[in-house]
N, C-alpha and C. Protein backbone atom coordinates (compact mmCIF):
# COMPACT_ATOMS: atom_id res chain seq x y z
N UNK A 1 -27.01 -247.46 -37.24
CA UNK A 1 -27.35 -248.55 -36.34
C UNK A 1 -27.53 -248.00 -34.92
N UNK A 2 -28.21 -248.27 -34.35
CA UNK A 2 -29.01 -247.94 -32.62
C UNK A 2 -27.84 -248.53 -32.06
N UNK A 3 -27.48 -248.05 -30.84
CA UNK A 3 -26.74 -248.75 -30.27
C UNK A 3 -27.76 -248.83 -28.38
N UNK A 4 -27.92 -250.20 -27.93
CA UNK A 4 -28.84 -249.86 -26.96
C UNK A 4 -28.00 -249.97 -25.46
N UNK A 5 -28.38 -249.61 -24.37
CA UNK A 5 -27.58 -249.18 -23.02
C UNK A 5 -28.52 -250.02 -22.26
N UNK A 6 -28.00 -250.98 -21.20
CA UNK A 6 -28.65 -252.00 -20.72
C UNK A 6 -28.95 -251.43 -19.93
N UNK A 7 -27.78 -250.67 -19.09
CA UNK A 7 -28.46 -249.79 -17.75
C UNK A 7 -29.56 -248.33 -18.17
N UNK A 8 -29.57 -247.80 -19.09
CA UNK A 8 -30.89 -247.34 -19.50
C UNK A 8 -32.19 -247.91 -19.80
N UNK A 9 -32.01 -249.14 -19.99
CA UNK A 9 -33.31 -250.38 -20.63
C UNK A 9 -33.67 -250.41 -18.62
N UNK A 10 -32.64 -250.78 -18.05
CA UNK A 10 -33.17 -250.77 -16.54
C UNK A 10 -33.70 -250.01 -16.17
N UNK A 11 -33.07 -248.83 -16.16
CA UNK A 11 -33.78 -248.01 -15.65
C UNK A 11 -35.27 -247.76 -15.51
N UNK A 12 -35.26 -247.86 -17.07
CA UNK A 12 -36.96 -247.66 -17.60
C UNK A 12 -37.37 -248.53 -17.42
N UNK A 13 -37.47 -249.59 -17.32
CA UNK A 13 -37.95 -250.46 -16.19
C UNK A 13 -38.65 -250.49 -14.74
N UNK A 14 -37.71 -250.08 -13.87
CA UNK A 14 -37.38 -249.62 -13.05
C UNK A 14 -38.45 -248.18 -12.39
N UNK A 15 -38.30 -247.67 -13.37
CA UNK A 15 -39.46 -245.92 -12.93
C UNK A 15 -40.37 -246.46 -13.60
N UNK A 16 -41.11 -247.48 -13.98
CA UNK A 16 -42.38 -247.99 -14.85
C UNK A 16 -42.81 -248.56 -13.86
N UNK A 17 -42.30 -249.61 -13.49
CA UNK A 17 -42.81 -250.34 -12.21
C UNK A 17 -42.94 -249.60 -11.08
N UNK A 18 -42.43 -248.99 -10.88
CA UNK A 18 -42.43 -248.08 -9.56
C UNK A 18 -43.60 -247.00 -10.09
N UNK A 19 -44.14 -246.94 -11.00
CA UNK A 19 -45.56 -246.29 -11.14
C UNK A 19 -46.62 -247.10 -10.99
N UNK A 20 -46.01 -248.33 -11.29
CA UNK A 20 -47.55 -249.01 -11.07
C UNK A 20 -47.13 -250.11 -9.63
N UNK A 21 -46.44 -250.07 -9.09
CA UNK A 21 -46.25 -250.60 -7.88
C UNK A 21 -45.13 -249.90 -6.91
N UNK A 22 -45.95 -249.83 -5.11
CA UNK A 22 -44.49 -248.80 -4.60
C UNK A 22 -44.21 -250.14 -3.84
N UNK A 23 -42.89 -249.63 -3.58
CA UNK A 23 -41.98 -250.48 -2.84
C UNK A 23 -41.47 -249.56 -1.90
N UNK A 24 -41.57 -250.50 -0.56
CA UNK A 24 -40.61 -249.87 0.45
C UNK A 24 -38.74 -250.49 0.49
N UNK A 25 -38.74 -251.35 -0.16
CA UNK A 25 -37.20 -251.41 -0.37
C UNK A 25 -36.52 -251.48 -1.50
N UNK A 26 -35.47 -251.32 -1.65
CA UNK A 26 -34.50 -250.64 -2.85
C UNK A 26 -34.88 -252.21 -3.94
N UNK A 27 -35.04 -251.68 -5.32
CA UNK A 27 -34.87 -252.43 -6.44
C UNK A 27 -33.58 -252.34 -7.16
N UNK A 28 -33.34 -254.23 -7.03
CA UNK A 28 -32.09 -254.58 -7.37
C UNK A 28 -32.36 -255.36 -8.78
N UNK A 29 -31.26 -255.90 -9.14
CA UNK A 29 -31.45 -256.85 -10.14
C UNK A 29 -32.27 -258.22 -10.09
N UNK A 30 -32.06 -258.36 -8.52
CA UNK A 30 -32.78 -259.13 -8.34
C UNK A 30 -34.55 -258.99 -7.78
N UNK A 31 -34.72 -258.07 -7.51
CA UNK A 31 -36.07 -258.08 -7.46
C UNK A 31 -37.20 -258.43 -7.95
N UNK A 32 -37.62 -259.68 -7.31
CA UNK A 32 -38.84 -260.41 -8.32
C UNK A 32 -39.61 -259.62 -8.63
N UNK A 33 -39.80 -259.80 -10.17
CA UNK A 33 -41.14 -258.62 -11.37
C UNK A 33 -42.51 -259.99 -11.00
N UNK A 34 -42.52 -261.20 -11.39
CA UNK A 34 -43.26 -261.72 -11.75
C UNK A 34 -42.88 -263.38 -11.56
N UNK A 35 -43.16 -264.00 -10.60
CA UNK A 35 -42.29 -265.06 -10.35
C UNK A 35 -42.97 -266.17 -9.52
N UNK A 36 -42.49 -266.83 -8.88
CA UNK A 36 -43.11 -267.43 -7.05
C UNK A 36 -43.24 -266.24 -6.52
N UNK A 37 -41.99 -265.72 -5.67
CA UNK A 37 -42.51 -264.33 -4.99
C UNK A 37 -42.94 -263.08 -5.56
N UNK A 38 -43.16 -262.66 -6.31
CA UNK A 38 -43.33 -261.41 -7.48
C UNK A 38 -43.87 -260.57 -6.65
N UNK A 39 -43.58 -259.34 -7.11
CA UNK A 39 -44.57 -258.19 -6.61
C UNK A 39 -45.73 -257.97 -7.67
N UNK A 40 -45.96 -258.46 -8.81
CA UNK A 40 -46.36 -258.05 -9.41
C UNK A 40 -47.58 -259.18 -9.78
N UNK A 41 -48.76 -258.91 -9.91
CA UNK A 41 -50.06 -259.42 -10.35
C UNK A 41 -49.87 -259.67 -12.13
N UNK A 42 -50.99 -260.47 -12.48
CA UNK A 42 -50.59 -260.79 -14.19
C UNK A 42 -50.85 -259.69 -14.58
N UNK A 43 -52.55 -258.89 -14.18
CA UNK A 43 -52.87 -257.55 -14.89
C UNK A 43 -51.36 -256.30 -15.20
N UNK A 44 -50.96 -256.20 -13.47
CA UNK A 44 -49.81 -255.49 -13.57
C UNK A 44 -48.78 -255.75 -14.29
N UNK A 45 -48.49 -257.00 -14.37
CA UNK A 45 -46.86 -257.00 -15.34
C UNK A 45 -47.86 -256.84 -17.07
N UNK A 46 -48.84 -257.38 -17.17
CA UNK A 46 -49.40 -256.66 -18.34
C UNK A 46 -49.22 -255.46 -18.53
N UNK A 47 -49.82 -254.36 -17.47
CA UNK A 47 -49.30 -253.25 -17.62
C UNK A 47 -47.95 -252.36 -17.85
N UNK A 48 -47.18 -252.93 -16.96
CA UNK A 48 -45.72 -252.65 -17.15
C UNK A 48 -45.09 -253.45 -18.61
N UNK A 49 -45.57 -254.55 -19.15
CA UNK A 49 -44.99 -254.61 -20.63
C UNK A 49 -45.63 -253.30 -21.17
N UNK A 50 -46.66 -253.21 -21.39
CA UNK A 50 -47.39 -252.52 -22.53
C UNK A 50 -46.69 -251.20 -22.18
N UNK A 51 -46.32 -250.43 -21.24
CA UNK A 51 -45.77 -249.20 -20.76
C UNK A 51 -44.07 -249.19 -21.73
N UNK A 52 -43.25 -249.84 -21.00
CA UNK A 52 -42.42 -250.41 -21.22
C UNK A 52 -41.91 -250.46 -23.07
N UNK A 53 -43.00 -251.35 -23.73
CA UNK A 53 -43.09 -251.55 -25.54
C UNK A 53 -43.48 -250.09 -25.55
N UNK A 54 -43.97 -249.00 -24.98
CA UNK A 54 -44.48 -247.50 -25.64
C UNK A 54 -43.45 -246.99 -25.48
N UNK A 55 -42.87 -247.50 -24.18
CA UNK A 55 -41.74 -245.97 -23.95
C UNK A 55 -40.31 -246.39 -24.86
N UNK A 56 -39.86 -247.48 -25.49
CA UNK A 56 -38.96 -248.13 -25.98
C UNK A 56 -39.80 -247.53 -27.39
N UNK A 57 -40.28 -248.12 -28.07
CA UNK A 57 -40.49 -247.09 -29.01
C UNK A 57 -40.84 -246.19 -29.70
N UNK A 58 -41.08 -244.96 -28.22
CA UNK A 58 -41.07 -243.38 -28.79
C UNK A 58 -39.58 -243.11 -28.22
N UNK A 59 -38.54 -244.01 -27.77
CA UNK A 59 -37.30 -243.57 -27.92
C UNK A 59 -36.41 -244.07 -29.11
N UNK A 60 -37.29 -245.65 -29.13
CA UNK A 60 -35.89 -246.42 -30.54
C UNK A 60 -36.76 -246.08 -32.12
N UNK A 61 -37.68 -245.98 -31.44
CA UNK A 61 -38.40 -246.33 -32.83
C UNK A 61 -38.41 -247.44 -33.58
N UNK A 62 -38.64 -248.04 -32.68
CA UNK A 62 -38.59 -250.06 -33.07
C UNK A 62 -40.03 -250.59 -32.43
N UNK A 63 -40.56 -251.53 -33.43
CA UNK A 63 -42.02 -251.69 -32.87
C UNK A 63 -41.86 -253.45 -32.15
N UNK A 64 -41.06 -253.32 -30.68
CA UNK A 64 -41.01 -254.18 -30.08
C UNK A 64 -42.24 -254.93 -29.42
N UNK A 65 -42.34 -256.16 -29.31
CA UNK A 65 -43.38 -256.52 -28.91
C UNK A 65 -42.60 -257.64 -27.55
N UNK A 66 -42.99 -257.32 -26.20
CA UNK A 66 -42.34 -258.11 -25.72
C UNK A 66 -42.95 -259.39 -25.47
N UNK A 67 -44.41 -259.52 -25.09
CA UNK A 67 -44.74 -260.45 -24.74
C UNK A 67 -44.96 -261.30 -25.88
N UNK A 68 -44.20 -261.61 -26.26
CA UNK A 68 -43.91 -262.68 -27.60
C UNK A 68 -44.14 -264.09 -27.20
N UNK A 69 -44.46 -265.07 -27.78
CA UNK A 69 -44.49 -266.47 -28.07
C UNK A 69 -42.98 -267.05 -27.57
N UNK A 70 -42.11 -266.42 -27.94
CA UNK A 70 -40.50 -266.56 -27.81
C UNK A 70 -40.58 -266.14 -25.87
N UNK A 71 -40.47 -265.08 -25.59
CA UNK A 71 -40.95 -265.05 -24.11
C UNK A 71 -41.35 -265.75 -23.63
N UNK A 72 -42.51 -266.24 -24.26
CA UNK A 72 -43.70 -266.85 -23.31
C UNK A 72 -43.15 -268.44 -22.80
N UNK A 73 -42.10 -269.13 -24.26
CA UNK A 73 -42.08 -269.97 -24.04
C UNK A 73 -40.50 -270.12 -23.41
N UNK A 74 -39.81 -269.92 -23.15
CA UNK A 74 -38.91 -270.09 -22.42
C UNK A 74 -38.95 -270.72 -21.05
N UNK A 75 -37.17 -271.50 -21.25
CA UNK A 75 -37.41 -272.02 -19.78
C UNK A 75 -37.31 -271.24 -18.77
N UNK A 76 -36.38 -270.61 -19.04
CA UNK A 76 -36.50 -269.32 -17.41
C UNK A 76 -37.07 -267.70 -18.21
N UNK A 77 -38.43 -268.23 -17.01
CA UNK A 77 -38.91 -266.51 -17.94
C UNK A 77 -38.46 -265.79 -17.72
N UNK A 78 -38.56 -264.39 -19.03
CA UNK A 78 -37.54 -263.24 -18.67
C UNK A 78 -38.34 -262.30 -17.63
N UNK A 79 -39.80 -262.32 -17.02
CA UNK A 79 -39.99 -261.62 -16.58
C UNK A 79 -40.17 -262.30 -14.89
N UNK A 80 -38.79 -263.06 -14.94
CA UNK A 80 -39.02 -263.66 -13.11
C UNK A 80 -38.41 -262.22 -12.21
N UNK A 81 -37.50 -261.13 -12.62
CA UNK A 81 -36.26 -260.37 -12.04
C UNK A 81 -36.04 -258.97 -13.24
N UNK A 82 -35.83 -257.96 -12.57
CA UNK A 82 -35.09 -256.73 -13.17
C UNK A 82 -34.30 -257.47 -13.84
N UNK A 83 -32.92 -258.14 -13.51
CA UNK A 83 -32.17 -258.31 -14.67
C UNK A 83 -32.77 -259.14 -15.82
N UNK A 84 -33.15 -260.49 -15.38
CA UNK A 84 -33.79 -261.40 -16.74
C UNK A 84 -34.64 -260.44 -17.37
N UNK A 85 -35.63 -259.11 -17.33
CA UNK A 85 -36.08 -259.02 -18.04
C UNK A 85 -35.26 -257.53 -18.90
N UNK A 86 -34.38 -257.08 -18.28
CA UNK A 86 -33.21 -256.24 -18.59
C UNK A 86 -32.68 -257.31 -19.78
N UNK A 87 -32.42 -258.11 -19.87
CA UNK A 87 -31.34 -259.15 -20.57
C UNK A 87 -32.10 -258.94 -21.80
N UNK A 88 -33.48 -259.31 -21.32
CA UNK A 88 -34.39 -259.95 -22.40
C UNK A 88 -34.78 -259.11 -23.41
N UNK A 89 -35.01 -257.86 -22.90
CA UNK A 89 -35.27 -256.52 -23.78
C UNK A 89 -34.30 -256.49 -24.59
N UNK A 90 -32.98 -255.59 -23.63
CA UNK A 90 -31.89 -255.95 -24.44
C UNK A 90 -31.51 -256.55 -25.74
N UNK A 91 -31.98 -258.12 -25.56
CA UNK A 91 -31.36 -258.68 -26.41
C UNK A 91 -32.63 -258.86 -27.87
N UNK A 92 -33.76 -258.30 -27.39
CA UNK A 92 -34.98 -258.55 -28.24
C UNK A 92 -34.68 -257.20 -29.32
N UNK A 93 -33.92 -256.49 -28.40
CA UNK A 93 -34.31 -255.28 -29.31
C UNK A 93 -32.73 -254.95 -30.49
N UNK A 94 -31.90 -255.57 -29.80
CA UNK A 94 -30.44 -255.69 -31.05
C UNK A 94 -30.61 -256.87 -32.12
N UNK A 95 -31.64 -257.64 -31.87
CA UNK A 95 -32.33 -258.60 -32.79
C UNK A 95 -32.99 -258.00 -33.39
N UNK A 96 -33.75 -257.14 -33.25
CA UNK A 96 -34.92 -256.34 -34.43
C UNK A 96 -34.19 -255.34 -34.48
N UNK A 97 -33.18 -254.72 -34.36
CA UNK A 97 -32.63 -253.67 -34.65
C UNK A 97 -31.61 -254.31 -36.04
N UNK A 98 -30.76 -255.01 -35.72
CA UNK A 98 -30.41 -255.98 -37.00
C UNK A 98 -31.26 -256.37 -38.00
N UNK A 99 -32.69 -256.90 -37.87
CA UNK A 99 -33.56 -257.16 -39.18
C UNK A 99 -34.15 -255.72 -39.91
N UNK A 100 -34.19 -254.92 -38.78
CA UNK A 100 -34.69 -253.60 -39.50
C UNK A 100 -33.29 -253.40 -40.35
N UNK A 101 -32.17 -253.58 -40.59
CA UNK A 101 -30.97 -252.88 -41.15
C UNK A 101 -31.26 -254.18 -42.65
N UNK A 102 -31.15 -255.06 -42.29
CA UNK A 102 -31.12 -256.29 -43.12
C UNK A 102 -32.26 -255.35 -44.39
């Protein structure tokens, strides 16, 4: 069984976005990804999922898909903040990590 590290899921996060967008101030948990204030354009957070689903699995080897129907429809999206979408990975990927065992 995988066991996954939230503050590693951040991270990679974290150095993804910061390739496709610079920032002059420090990224927190709270730093809007995609929101009212966002830094991020739709193309771009497109980009940063699709980065994001590659680099997650050529490490888990899980064929995560984030921008899911389940994502999409939620009341608080996971991609408003570093953490909500930290949470969201997270928790997407110990869910398919469990059906892959099943």
């Amino acid at each position: 069984m995988l066991m996954f590290n939230q503050e590693e899921i951040k991270s990679i996060i974290i150095r993804l976005f910061l390739q496709i967008k610079t920032m002059d101030e420090p990224i927190t948990d709270e730093t809007s990804l995609y929101a009212m204030n966002g830094h991020l354009s739709s193309i771009e957070l497109v980009m940063l999922i699709v980065d994001i689903e590659q680099e997650l699995r050529n490490l888990y080897k899980l064929p995560l898909v984030i921008a899911s129907s389940k994502a999409m429809s939620q009341k608080n999206s996971p991609f408003n903040n570093v953490n909500s979408f930290t949470t969201f990975i997270f928790d997407e990927l110990n869910i398919l990590n469990n059906t892959q065992l099943s």
